[in-house]
Structure formats: C-alpha cells, structure tokens
Protein backbone atom coordinates (compact mmCIF):
# COMPACT_ATOMS: atom_id res chain seq x y z
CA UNK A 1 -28.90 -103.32 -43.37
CA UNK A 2 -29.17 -99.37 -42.85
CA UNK A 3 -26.49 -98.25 -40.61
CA UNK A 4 -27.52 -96.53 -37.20
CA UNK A 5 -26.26 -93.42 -36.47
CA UNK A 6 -26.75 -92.22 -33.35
CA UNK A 7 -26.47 -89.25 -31.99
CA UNK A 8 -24.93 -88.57 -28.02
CA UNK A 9 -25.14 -85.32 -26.12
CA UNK A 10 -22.04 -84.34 -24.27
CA UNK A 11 -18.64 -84.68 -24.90
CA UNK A 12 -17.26 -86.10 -21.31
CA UNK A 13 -15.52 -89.72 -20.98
CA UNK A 14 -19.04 -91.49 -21.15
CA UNK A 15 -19.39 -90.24 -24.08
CA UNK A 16 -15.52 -91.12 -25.02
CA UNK A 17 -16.28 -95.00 -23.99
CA UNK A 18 -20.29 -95.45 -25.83
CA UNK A 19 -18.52 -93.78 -28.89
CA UNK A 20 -15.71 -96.60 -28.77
CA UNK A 21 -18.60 -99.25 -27.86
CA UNK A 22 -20.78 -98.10 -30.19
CA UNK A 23 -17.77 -98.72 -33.02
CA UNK A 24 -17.44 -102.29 -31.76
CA UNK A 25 -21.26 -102.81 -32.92
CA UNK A 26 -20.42 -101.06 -36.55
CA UNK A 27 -23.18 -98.27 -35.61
CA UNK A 28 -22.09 -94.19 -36.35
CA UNK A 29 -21.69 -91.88 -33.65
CA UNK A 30 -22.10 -87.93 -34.01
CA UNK A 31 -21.41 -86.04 -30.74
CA UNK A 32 -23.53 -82.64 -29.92
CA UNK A 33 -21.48 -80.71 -27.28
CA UNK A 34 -21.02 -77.61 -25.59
CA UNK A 35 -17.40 -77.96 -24.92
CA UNK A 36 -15.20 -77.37 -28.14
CA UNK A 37 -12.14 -79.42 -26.80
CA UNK A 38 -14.66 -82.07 -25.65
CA UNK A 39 -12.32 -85.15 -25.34
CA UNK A 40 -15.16 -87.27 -27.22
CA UNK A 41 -14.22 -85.93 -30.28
CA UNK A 42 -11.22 -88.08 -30.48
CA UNK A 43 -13.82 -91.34 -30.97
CA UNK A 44 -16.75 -90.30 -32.46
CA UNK A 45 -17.33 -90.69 -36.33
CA UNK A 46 -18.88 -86.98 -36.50
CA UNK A 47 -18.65 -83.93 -33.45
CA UNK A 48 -21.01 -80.82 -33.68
CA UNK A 49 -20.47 -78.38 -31.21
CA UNK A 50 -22.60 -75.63 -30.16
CA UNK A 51 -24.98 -74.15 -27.56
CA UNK A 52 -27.19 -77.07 -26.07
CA UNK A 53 -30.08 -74.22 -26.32
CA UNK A 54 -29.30 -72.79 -30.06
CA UNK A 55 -32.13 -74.16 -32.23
CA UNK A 56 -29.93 -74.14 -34.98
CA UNK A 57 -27.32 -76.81 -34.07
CA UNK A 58 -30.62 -78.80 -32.79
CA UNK A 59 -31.52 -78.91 -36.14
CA UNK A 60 -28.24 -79.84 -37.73
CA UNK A 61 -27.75 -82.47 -35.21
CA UNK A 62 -31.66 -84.29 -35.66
CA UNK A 63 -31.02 -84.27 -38.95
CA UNK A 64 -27.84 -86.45 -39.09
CA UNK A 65 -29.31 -88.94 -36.23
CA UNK A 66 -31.19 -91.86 -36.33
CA UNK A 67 -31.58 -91.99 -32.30
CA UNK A 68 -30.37 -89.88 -29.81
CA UNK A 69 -28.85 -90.30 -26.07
CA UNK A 70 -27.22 -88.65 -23.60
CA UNK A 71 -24.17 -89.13 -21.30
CA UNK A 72 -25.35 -86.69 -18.12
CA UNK A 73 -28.05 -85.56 -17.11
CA UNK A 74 -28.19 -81.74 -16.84
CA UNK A 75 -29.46 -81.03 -20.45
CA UNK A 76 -31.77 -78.97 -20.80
CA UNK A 77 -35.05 -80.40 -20.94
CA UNK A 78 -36.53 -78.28 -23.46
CA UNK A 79 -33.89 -79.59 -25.65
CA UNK A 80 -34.12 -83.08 -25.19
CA UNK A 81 -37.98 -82.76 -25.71
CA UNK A 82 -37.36 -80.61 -29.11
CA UNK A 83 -35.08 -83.76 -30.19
CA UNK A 84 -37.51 -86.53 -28.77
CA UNK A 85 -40.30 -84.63 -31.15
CA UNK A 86 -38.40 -85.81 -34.28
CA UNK A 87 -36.15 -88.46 -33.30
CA UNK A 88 -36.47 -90.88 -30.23
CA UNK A 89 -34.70 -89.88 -27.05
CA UNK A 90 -33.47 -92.82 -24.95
CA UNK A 91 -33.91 -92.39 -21.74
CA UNK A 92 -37.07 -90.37 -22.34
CA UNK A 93 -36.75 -87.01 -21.35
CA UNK A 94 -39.72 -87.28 -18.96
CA UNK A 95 -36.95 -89.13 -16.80
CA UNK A 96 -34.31 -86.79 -16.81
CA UNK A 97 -36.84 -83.87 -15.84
CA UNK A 98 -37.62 -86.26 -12.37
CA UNK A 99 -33.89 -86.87 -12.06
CA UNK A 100 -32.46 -83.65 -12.57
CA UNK A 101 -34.54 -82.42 -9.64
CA UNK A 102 -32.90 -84.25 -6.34
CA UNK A 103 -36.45 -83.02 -4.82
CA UNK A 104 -38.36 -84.79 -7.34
CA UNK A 105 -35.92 -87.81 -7.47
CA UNK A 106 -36.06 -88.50 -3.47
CA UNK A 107 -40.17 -88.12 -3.23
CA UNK A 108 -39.86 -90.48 -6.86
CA UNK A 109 -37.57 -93.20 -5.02
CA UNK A 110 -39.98 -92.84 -1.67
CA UNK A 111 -43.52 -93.22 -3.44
CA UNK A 112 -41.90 -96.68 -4.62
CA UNK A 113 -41.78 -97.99 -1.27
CA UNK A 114 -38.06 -97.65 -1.33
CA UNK A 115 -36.06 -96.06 1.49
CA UNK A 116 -33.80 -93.22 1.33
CA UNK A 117 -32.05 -91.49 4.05
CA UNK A 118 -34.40 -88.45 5.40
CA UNK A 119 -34.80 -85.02 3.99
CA UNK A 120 -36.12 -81.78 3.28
CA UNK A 121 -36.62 -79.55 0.73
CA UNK A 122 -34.48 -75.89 1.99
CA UNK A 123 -35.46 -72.57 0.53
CA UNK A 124 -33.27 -70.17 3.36
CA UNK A 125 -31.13 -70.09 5.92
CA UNK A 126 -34.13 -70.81 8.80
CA UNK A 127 -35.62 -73.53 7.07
CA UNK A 128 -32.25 -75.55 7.54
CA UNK A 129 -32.53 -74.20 11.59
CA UNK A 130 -36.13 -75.77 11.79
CA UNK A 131 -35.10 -78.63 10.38
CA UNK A 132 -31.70 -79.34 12.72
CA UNK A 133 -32.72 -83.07 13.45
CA UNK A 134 -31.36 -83.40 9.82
CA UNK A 135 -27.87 -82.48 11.17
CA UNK A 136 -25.16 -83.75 10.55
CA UNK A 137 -26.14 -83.66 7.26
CA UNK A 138 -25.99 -82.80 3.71
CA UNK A 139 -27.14 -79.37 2.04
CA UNK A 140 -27.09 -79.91 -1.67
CA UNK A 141 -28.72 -77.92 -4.53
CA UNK A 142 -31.86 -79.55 -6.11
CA UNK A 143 -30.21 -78.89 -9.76
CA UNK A 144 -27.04 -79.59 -11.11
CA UNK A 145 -23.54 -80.72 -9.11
CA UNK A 146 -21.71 -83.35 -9.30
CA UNK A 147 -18.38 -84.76 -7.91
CA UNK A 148 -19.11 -82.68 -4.46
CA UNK A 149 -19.62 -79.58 -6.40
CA UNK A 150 -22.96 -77.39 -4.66
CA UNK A 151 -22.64 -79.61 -1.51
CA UNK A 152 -22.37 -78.56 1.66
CA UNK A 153 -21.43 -80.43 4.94
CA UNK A 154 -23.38 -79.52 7.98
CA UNK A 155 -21.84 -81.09 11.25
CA UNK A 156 -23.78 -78.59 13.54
CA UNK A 157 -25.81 -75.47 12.85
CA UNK A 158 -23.37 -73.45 13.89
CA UNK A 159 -21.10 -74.37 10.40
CA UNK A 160 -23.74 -72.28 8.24
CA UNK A 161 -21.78 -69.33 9.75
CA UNK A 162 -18.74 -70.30 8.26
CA UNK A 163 -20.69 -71.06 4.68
CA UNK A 164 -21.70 -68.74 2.28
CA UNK A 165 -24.64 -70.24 0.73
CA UNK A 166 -26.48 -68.87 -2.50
CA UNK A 167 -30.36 -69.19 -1.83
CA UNK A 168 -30.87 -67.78 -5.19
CA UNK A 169 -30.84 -71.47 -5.84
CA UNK A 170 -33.16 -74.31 -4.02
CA UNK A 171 -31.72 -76.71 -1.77
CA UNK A 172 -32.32 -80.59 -0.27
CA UNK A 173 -30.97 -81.25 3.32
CA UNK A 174 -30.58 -85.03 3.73
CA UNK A 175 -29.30 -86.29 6.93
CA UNK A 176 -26.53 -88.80 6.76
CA UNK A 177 -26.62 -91.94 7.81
CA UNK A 178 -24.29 -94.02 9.80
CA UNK A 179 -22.32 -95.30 6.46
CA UNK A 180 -20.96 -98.83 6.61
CA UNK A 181 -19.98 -98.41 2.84
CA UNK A 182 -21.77 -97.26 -0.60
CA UNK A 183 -22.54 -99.49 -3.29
CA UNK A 184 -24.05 -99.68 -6.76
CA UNK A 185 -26.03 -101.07 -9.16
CA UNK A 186 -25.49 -101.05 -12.82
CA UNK A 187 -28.50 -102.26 -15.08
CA UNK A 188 -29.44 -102.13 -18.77
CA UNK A 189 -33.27 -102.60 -19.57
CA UNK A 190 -34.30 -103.33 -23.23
CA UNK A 191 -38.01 -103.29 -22.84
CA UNK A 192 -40.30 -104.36 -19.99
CA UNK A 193 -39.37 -107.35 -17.64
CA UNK A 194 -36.01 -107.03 -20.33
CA UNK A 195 -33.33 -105.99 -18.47
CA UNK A 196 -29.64 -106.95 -17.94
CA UNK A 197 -28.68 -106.70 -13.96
CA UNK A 198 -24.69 -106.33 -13.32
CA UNK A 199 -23.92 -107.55 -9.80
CA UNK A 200 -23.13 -104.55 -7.12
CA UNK A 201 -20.28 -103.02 -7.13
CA UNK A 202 -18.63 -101.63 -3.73
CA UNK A 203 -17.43 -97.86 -4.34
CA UNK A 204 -14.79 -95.97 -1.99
CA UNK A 205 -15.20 -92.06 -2.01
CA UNK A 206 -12.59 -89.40 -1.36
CA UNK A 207 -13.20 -85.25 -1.22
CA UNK A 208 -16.81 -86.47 -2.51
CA UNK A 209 -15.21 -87.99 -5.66
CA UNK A 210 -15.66 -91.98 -6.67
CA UNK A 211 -11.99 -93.23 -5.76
CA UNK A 212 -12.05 -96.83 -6.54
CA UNK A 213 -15.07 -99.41 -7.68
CA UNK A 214 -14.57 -103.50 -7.32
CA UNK A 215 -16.57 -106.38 -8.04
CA UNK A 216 -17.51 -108.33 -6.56
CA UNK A 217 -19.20 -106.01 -3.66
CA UNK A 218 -18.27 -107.21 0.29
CA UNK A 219 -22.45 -107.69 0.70
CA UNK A 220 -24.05 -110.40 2.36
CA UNK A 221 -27.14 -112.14 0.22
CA UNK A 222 -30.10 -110.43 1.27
CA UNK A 223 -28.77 -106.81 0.53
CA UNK A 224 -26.98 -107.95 -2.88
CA UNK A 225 -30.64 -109.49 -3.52
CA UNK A 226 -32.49 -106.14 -2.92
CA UNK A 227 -30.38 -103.52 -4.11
CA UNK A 228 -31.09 -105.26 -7.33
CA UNK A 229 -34.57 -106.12 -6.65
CA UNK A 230 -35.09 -102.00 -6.35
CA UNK A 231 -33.09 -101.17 -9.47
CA UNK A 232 -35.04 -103.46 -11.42
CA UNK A 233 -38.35 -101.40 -9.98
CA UNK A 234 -37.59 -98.41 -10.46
CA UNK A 235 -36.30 -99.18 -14.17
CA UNK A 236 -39.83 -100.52 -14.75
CA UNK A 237 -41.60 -97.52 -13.26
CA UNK A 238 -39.46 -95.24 -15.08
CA UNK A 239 -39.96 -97.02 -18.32
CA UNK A 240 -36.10 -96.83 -18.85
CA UNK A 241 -34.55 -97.80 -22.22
CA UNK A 242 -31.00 -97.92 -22.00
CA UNK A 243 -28.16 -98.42 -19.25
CA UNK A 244 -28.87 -96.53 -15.66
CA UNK A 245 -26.96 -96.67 -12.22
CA UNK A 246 -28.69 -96.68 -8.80
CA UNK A 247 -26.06 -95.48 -5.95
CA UNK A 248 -27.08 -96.86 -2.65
CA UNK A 249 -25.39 -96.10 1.13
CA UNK A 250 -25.52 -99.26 3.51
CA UNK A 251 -25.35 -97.78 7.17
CA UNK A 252 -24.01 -99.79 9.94
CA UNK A 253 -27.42 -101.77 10.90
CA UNK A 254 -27.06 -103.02 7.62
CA UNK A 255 -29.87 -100.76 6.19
CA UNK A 256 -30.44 -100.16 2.48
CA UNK A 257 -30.83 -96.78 1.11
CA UNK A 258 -30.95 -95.77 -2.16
CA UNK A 259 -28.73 -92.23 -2.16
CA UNK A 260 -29.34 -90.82 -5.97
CA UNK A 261 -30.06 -92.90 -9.80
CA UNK A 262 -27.81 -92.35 -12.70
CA UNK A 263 -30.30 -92.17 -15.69
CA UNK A 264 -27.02 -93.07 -17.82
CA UNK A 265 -24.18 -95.34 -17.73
CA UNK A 266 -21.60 -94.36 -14.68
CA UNK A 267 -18.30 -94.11 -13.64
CA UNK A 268 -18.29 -97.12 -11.49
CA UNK A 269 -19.50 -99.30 -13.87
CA UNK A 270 -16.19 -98.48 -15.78
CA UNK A 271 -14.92 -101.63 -14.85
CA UNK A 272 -17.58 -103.74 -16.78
CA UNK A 273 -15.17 -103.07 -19.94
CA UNK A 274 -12.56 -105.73 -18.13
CA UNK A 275 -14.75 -107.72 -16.16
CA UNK A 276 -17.54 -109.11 -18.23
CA UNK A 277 -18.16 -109.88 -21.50
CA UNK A 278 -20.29 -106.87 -22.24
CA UNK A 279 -19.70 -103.49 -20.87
CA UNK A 280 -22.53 -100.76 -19.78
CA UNK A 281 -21.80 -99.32 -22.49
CA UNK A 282 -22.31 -102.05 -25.10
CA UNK A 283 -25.47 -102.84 -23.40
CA UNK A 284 -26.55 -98.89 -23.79
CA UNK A 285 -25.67 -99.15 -27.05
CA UNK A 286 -28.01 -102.31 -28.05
CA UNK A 287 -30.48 -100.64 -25.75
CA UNK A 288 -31.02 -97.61 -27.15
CA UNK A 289 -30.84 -98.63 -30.50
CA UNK A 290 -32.64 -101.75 -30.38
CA UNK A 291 -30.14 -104.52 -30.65
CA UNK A 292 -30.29 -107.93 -29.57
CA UNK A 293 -30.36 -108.10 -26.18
CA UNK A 294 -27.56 -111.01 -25.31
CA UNK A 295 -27.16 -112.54 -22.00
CA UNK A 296 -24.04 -110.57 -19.49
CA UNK A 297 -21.75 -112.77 -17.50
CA UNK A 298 -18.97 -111.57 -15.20
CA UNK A 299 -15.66 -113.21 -16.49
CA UNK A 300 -13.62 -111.68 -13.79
CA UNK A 301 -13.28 -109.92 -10.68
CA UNK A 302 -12.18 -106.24 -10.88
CA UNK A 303 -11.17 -103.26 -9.53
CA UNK A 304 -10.89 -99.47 -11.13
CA UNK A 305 -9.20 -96.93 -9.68
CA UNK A 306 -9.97 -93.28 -10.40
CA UNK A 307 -7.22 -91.16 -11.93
CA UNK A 308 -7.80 -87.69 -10.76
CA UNK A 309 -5.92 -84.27 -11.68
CA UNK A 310 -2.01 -84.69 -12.53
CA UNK A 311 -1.94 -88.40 -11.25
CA UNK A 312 -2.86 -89.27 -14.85
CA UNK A 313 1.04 -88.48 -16.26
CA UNK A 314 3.12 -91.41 -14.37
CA UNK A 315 0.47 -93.71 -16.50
CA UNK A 316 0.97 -92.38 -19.47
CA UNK A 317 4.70 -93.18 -19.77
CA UNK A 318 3.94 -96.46 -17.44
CA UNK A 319 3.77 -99.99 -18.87
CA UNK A 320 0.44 -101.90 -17.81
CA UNK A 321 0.87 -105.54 -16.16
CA UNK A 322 -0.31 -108.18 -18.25
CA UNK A 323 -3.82 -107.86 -15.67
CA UNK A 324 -3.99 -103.63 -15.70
CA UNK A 325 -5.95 -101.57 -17.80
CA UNK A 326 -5.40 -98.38 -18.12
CA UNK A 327 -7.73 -95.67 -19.87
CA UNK A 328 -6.86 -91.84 -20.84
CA UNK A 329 -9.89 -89.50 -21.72
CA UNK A 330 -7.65 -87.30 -23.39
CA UNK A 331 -9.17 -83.84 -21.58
CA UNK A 332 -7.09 -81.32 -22.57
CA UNK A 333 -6.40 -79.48 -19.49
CA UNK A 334 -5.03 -80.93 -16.09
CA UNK A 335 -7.09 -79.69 -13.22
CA UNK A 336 -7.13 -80.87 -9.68
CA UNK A 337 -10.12 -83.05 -8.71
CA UNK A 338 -10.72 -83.88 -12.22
CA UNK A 339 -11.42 -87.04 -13.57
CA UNK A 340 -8.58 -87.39 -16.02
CA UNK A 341 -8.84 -91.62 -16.45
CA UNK A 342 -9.08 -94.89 -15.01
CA UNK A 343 -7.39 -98.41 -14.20
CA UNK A 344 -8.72 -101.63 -14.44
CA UNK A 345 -7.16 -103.91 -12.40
CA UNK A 346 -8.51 -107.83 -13.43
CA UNK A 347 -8.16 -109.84 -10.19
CA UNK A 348 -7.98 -114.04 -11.66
C-alpha cells in the first residue's frame, strides 16, 4: 500500500498532536508554516517554512503531498484554493472562506434554523450607538482573533470612550447572553450521514482564554441531545470532511446558542487523547485521508486543564500521577496568556 503523506498548514500545537496521530496510523506528515520555530516541527516527518502567500513554497509543498489540511483557520483563502486545485483540501476551502468571516458564520448558523445570540454587523463608532440594545455586549472583528485578541467588552456606551478602536477593520457586535456555562461539541464526519459525535464537553473561560474542558458536560438530556443534533446539521450543510468543533453558550433559561464553529480539531477536545479510544485527531486523520471510519467510545471521564504562560515550568520537572497527563508543545518562547500545554486528568 502507497503511503499517505499529508500535508498540514500551520505549525501551532494542533498541528503538534495530528502530526503525532497521524504517526500512530503509519501516514507522513510535512508541515507548511509561517513561523520558523513552529513547535510542530519537533513531530512532523518533513517542515517547510515560508510565506503562506509565496507561490513558490506552494509549489514545493503540493508537490510532496498527497492531501492537505489545516490546523486554523485564518489562511489565506487564495492559498488554500491554489492547493485544493492540485491536491484535495479537507475541509474545503469554500468553508473556511464562511468561517473566517464571523459575519458570514452568524447569518450561516441563523439560515439553518439555529439560534445564536443577537448581532450586528459595525462599520463605525455610531453604528455601535444605534445599535445600544446590543449592550452589554461584545465588539469583535469579523476577521481574525482568537484567545480574546480584537475583542472588545462593551458594558455601556459610554466604555467606547475609554477604547481605541481601529475601524480600518469591520466589526460584529453580539449581545451577551445571560451565561449559565459554555459547552462544546467535537465531531468528525467521513462522508454524508458518516460522522463520529463526541459527547459535550463543559469549558470554563478565564481573560477570554479556554481554562479547563471535562467530560462528561453538567447538561440535562434535551440540551446534550441538541447541541449534537445542530453539529451534526451544520456538518452536513457544510459538506465537512474531517474533525470540526461547534462552541455553544447555555444562558440561564437554559437556552441553546451556538457562539462560533471550529472548522478544525480544538483545544477542548484535547482531552479525547485520554478519554476515549480515538482522539479528534485520529479521527481527522482517517477523515481527511480516507481511512476506515471505526466506531468512538468514551473509556473515561476527563478533565484538561490549560497551561498558560510560565505555569508550564513546575510541570516540566513534576512527576505525573499514575491518572495525569501532561503535554508540552515545546513553543520556544514563554509569553503570558499563551497556550504553552495541557493536563489530562482521567477521572475512574
């Protein structure tokens, strides 16, 4: 059999742990990255760095790929639609270009029939006035961010005087809802009506960063039964191949809303690795590069903590309990509010 090689853009700790799945399944990885110390490079069979825009290294890297994927979402999508014309891109970029856009992703999520907390699309400083029933809310840029980065809180108008805000850039006010607690939903789809559901997963934030993740999820039925429900539909509707994560907010009614999708595998699915018998990242793997698709049990009940900034040096010189698992992504520089590695805690 001809061994798969498959190529991942981006360097980052998702790419770190499909790498290391991916060598589990016997199938080559070559990394394409825009960040020369990329910590990925310390698992992947093959790293090519370079410009995610310079033709050239587009080249080099769809010639030494059989199939190609990505572990975030803010490529380019001229690139990933130069790759997809020569070698298959999983997700399709004609997902990413819907999901990059939080615009395009809400008014996606909404012509489903599926509920999202209220919003608007912000292009100055009076459209967010006009729109004050939105406050409190959130003022976030349509593009890029991540981990609280181009977020703004808005407890009042009267806090845009204290912000300076770039309007250069386009915007999406979404009013917050009365938050009982976030969860997620972690699914795998193969081909249609093929699809691998992990059970929700309860998520704590802190300064806008993913703190903690356990399984199983303090839901009752009916909510457990439709977050999944809408992940499943809007993995069909996107014609997803591959793992993806839908982040929801359950307010204090007990309301559903889904708050942004993932069109990758996702930090609080980290705990799959220790809790069931195939990780999000296995399952992305045989995904994308059309393995057998083999049934995903839960063999334990989990919980991963976030390791963020210098927190990650007492682990590195700490033993792990028989039941702890503890991951370094091997980033080269310490920096505060950076995601530096994990724990898996296995609760028997």
């Amino acid at each position: 059999m001809t061994k798969v090689n498959l190529g991942i853009i981006g360097g980052g700790q998702l790419g770190s742990l499909l790498a290391v799945a991916a060598k589990k399944l016997k199938i080559k990885t070559t990394i394409f990255c825009d960040d020369i110390d990329a910590p990925a490079k310390n698992y992947c069979d093959e790293f090519i760095f370079g410009d995610y825009k310079d033709d050239k290294i587009i080249e080099t890297f769809i010639n030494k790929v059989d199939v190609v994927t990505y572990e975030f979402e803010n490529i380019p999508f001229e690139t990933l639609s130069e790759i997809n014309s020569k070698k298959k891109v999983f997700p399709k970029p004609e997902i990413n270009k819907i999901i990059q856009n939080r615009f395009f992703e809400k008014n996606f999520i909404n012509e489903l029939n599926i509920k999202t907390t209220d919003y608007k699309f912000i292009k100055n400083k009076s459209e967010i006035i006009e729109n004050k029933t939105l406050i409190p809310g959130l003022l976030k840029t349509c593009t890029l961010g991540y981990d609280g980065k181009g977020q703004f809180k808005l407890n009042s108008v009267s806090d845009l005087n204290n912000l300076v805000i770039d309007f250069s850039k386009e915007y999406i006010l979404e009013k917050f809802v009365d938050l009982k607690k976030e969860i997620s939903v972690i699914i795998t789809r193969f081909k249609k009506d093929s699809y691998e559901i992990y059970e929700p997963i309860e998520n704590i934030h802190q300064d806008q960063i993913l703190r903690t993740s356990k399984v199983p999820a303090m839901i009752d039925k009916k909510i457990k039964n439709t977050s999944e429900k809408w992940a499943a539909h809007i993995s069909e509707k996107l014609d997803y191949i591959g793992t993806m994560c839908v982040e929801f907010f359950i307010d204090k009614k007990d309301n559903l809303y889904v708050n942004e999708i993932a069109p990758r595998v996702h930090n609080s699915g980290h705990l799959t690795i220790n809790s069931h018998n195939i990780s999000q990242f296995e399952n992305h793997i045989r995904a994308v590069c059309s393995l057998e698709k083999l049934t995903t049990k839960k063999l334990f009940n989990a919980e991963m903590t976030n390791l963020i900034g210098d927190e990650i040096l007492k682990y590195r010189d700490k033993k792990s309990k028989d039941n702890e698992f503890f991951f370094d992504y091997k980033k080269k520089d310490i920096k505060p509010m950076r995601k530096m590695g994990h724990v898996t805690k296995i609760i028997k």
